[in-house]
Protein backbone atom coordinates (compact mmCIF):
# COMPACT_ATOMS: atom_id res chain seq x y z
CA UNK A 1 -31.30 -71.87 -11.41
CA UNK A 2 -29.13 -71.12 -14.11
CA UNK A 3 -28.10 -67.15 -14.66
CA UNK A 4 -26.43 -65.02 -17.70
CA UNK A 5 -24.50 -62.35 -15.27
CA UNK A 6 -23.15 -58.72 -16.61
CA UNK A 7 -20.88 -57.72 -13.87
CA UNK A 8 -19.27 -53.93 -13.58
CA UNK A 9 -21.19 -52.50 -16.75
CA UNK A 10 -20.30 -49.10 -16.87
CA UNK A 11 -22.60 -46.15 -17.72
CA UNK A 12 -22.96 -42.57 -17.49
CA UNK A 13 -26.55 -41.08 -16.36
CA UNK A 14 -28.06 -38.14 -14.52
CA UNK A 15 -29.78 -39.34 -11.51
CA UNK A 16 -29.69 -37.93 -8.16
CA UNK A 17 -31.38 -35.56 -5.74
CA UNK A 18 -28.91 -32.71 -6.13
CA UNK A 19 -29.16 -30.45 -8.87
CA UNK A 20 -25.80 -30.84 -9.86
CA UNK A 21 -25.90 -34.72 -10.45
CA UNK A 22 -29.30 -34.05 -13.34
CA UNK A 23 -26.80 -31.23 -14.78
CA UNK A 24 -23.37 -32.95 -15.00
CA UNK A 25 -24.18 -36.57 -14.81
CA UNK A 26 -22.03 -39.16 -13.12
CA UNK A 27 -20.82 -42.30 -13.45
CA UNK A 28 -23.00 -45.75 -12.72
CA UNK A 29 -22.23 -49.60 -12.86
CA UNK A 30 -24.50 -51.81 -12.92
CA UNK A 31 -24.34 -56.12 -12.07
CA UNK A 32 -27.26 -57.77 -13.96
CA UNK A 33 -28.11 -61.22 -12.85
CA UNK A 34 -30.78 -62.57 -15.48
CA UNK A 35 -32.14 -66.16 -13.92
CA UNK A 36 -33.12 -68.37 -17.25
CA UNK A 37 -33.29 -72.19 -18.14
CA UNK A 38 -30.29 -72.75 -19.82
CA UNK A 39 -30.58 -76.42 -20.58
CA UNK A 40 -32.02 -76.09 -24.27
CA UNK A 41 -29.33 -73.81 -25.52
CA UNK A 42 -26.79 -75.84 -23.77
CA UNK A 43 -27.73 -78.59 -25.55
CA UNK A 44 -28.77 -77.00 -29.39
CA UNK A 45 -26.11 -74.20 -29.11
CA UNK A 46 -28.66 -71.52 -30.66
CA UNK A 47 -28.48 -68.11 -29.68
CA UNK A 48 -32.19 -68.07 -30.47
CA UNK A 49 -32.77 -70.69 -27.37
CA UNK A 50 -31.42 -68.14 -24.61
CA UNK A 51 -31.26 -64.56 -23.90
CA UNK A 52 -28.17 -62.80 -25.80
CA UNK A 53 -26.38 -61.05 -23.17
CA UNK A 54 -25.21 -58.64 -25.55
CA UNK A 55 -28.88 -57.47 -26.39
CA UNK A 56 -29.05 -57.14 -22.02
CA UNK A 57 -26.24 -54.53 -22.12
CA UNK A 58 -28.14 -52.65 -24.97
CA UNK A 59 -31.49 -52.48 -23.67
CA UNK A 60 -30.01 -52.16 -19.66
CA UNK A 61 -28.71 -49.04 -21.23
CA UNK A 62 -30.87 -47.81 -22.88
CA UNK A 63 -33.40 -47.61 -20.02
CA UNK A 64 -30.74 -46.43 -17.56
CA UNK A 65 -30.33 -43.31 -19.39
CA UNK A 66 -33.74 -42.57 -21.01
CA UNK A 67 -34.77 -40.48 -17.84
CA UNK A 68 -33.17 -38.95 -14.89
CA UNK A 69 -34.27 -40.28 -11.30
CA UNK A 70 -33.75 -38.35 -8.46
CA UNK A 71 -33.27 -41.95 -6.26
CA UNK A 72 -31.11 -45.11 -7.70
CA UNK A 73 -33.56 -47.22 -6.69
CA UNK A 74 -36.33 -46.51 -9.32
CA UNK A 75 -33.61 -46.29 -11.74
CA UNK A 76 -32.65 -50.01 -10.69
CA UNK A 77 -36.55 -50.84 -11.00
CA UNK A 78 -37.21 -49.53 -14.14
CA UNK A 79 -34.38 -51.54 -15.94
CA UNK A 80 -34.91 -54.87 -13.48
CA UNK A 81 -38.56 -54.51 -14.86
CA UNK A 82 -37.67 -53.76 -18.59
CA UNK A 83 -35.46 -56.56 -18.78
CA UNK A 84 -38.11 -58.83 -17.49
CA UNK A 85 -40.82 -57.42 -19.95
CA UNK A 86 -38.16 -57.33 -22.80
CA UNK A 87 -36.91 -60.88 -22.56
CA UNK A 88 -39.64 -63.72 -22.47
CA UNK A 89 -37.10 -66.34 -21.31
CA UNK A 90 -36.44 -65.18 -18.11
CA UNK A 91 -37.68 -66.08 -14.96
CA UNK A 92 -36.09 -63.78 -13.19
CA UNK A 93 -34.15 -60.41 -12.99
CA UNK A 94 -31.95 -59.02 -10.28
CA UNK A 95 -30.11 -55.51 -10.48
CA UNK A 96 -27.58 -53.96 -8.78
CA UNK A 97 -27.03 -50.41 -9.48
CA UNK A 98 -23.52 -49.03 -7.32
CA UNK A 99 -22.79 -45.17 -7.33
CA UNK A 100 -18.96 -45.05 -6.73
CA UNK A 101 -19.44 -41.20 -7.46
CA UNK A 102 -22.44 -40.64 -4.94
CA UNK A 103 -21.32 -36.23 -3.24
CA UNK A 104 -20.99 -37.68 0.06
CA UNK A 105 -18.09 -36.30 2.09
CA UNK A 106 -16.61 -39.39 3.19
CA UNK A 107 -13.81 -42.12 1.76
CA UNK A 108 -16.15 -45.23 0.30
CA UNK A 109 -15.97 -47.52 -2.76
CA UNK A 110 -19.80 -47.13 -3.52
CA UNK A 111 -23.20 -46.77 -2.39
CA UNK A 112 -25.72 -48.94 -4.09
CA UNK A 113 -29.02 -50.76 -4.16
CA UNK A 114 -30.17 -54.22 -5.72
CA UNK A 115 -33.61 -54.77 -6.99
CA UNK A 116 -35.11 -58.57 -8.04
CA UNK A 117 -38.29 -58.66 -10.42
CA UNK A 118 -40.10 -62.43 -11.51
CA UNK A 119 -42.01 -65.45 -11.06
């Protein structure tokens, strides 16, 4: 299956459980896998035959940061879903959201979790 990835976007949000991560935010990155035929646009080279990644970052953050989630994981649903809703094309959607900022007392790169939506 053929994929547009977004790997490492960066984005600022308020989600947590602690009262402090809704009130000063942290930072988020997010990996985007979208799984789409690419054979048409391969072959026409129209933007209008595949899924601009570029409209992906825009509407992945927009519906990262329209609410604040106490757990990553609905955060990661709601834009794996989106995406899929948003953009006909795809067949499949797979989102990674890593918290490199998560207030855990111990020496980590990040905690994350990785949601798939699709046929």
């Amino acid at each position: 299956m053929d994929k547009i990835i977004v790997k490492g976007l960066k984005v600022f949000a308020y989600h947590g459980v602690n009262p402090e991560e809704k009130i000063n935010g942290q930072n988020f990155i997010l990996d985007i896998t979208a799984y789409i035929d690419l054979t048409k646009p391969c072959i026409t080279d129209k933007l209008s035959d595949t899924v601009s990644y570029a409209k992906i970052i825009k509407s992945a953050k927009m519906i990262f940061t329209e609410q604040k989630d106490d757990l990553i994981e609905r955060a990661a649903m709601r834009v794996a879903d989106g995406l899929f809703k948003e953009f006909q094309k795809l067949r499949s959607v797979t989102v990674c959201v890593k918290k490199p900022e998560a207030p855990i007392d111990a020496d980590f790169e990040y905690t994350a979790v990785e949601i798939t939506v699709g046929k």
